[in-house]
C-alpha atoms as a PDB file:
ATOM      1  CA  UNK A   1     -24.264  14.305  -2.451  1.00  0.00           C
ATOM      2  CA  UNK A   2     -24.469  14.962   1.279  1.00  0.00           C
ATOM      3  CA  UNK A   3     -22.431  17.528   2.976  1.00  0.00           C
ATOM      4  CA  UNK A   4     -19.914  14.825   5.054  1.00  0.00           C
ATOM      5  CA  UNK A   5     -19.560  12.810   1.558  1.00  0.00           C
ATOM      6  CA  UNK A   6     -18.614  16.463  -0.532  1.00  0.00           C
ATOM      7  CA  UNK A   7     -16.058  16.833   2.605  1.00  0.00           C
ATOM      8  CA  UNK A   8     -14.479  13.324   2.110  1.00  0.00           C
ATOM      9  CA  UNK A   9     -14.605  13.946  -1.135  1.00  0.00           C
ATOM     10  CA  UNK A  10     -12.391  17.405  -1.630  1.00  0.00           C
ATOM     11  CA  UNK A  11     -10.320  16.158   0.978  1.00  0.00           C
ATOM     12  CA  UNK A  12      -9.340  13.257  -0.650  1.00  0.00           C
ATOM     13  CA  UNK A  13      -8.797  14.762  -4.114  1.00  0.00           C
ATOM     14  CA  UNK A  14      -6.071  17.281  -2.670  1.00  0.00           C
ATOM     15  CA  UNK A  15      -3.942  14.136  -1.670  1.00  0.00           C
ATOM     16  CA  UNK A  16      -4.919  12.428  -4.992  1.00  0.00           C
ATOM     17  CA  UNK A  17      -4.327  15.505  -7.444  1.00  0.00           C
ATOM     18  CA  UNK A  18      -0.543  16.026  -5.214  1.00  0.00           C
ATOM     19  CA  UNK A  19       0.596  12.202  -6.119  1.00  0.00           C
ATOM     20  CA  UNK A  20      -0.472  12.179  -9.424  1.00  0.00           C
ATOM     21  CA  UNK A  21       1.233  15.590 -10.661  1.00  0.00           C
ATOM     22  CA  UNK A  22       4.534  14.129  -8.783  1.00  0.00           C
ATOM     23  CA  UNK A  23       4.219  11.755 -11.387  1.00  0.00           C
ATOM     24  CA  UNK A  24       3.242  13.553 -14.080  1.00  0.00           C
ATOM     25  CA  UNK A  25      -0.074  11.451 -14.872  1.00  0.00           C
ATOM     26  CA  UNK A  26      -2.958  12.681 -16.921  1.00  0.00           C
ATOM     27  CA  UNK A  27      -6.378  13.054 -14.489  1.00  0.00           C
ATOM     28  CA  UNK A  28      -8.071   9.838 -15.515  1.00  0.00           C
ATOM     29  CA  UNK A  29      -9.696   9.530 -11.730  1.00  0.00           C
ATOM     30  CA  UNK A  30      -7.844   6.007 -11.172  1.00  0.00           C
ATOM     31  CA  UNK A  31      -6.212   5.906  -7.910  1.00  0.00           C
ATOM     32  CA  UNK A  32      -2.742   3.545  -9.541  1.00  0.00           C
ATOM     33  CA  UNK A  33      -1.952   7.435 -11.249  1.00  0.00           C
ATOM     34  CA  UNK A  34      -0.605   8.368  -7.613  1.00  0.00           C
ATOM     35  CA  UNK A  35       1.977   6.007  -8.188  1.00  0.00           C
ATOM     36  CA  UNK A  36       4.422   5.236 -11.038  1.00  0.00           C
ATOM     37  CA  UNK A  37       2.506   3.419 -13.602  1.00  0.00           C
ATOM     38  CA  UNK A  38       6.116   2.943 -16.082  1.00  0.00           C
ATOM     39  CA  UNK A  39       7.843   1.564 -12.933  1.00  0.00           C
ATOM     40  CA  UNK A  40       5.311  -0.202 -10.758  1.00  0.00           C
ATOM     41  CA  UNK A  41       6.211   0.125  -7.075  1.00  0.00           C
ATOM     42  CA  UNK A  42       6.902  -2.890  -4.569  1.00  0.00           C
ATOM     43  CA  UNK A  43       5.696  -1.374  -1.853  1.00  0.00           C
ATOM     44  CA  UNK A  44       2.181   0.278  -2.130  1.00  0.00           C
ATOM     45  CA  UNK A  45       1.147  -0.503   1.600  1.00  0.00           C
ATOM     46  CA  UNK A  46       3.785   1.252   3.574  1.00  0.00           C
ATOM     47  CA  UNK A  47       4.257   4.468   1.462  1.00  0.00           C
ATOM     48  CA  UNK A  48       3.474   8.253   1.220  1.00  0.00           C
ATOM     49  CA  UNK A  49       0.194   8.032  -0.731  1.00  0.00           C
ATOM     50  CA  UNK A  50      -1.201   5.599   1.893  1.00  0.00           C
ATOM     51  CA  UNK A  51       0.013   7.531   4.958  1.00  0.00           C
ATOM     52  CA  UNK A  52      -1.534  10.801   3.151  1.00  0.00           C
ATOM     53  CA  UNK A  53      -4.659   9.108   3.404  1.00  0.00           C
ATOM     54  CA  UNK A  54      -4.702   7.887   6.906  1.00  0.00           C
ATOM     55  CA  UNK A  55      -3.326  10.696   8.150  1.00  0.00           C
ATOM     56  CA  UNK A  56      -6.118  13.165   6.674  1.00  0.00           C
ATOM     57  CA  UNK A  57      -8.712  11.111   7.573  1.00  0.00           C
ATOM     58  CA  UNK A  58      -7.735   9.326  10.595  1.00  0.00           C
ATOM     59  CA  UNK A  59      -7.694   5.734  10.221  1.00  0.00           C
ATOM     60  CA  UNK A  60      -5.730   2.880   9.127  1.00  0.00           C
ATOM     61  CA  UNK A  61      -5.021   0.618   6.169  1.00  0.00           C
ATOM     62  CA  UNK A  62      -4.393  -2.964   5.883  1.00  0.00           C
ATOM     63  CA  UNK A  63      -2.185  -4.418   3.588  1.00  0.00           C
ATOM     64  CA  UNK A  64      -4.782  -5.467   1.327  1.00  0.00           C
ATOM     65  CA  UNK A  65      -7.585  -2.044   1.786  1.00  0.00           C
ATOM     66  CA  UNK A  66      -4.043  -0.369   0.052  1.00  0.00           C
ATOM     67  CA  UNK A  67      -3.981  -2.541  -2.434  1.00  0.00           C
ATOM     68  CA  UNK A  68      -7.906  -2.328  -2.939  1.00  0.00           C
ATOM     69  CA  UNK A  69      -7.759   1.544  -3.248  1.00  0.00           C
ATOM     70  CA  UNK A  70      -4.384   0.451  -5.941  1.00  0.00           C
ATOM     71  CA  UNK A  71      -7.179  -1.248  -7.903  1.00  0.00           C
ATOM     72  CA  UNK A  72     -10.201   1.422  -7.777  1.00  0.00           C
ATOM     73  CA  UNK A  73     -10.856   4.500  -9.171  1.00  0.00           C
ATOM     74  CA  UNK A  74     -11.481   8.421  -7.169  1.00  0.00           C
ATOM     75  CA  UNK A  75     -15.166   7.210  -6.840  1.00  0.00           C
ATOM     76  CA  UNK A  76     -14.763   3.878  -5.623  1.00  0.00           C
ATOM     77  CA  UNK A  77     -11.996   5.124  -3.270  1.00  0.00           C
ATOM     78  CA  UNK A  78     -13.973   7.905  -1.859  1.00  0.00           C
ATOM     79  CA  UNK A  79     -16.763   5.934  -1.027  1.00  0.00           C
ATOM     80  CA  UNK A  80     -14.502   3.040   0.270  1.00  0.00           C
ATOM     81  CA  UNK A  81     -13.192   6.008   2.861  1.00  0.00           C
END
């Protein structure tokens, strides 16, 4: 792994390790933990978790990129950053 990928990579996992312990989830690397998985949420676009991630990292979500990263796990989601 490449320095600028290792960088992405422990940046991302502070924002992902915060939202999953607010909701008490078990580490199993798959991005729905950082929101409730016993009460789905409406809203997974235009939330804290997805303005976490464009905030660290500078850039901007669609609609459907936040439901993408909903659907992936850490890997997938790091590499789709």
């Amino acid at each position: 792994m490449n320095k600028v990928q290792k960088n992405i990579e422990e940046r991302f996992y502070t924002i992902y390790k915060k939202h999953v312990k607010r909701f008490k989830h078990s580490d199993t690397n798959q991005m729905c933990c950082m929101w409730s998985t016993s009460n789905p949420p409406d809203q997974i676009f235009e939330c804290n978790q997805i303005y976490d991630i464009e905030n660290e990292f500078d850039i901007m979500f669609t609609e459907d990129d936040a439901i993408d990263i909903y659907d992936m796990d850490f890997g997938e989601a790091t590499s789709f950053i």
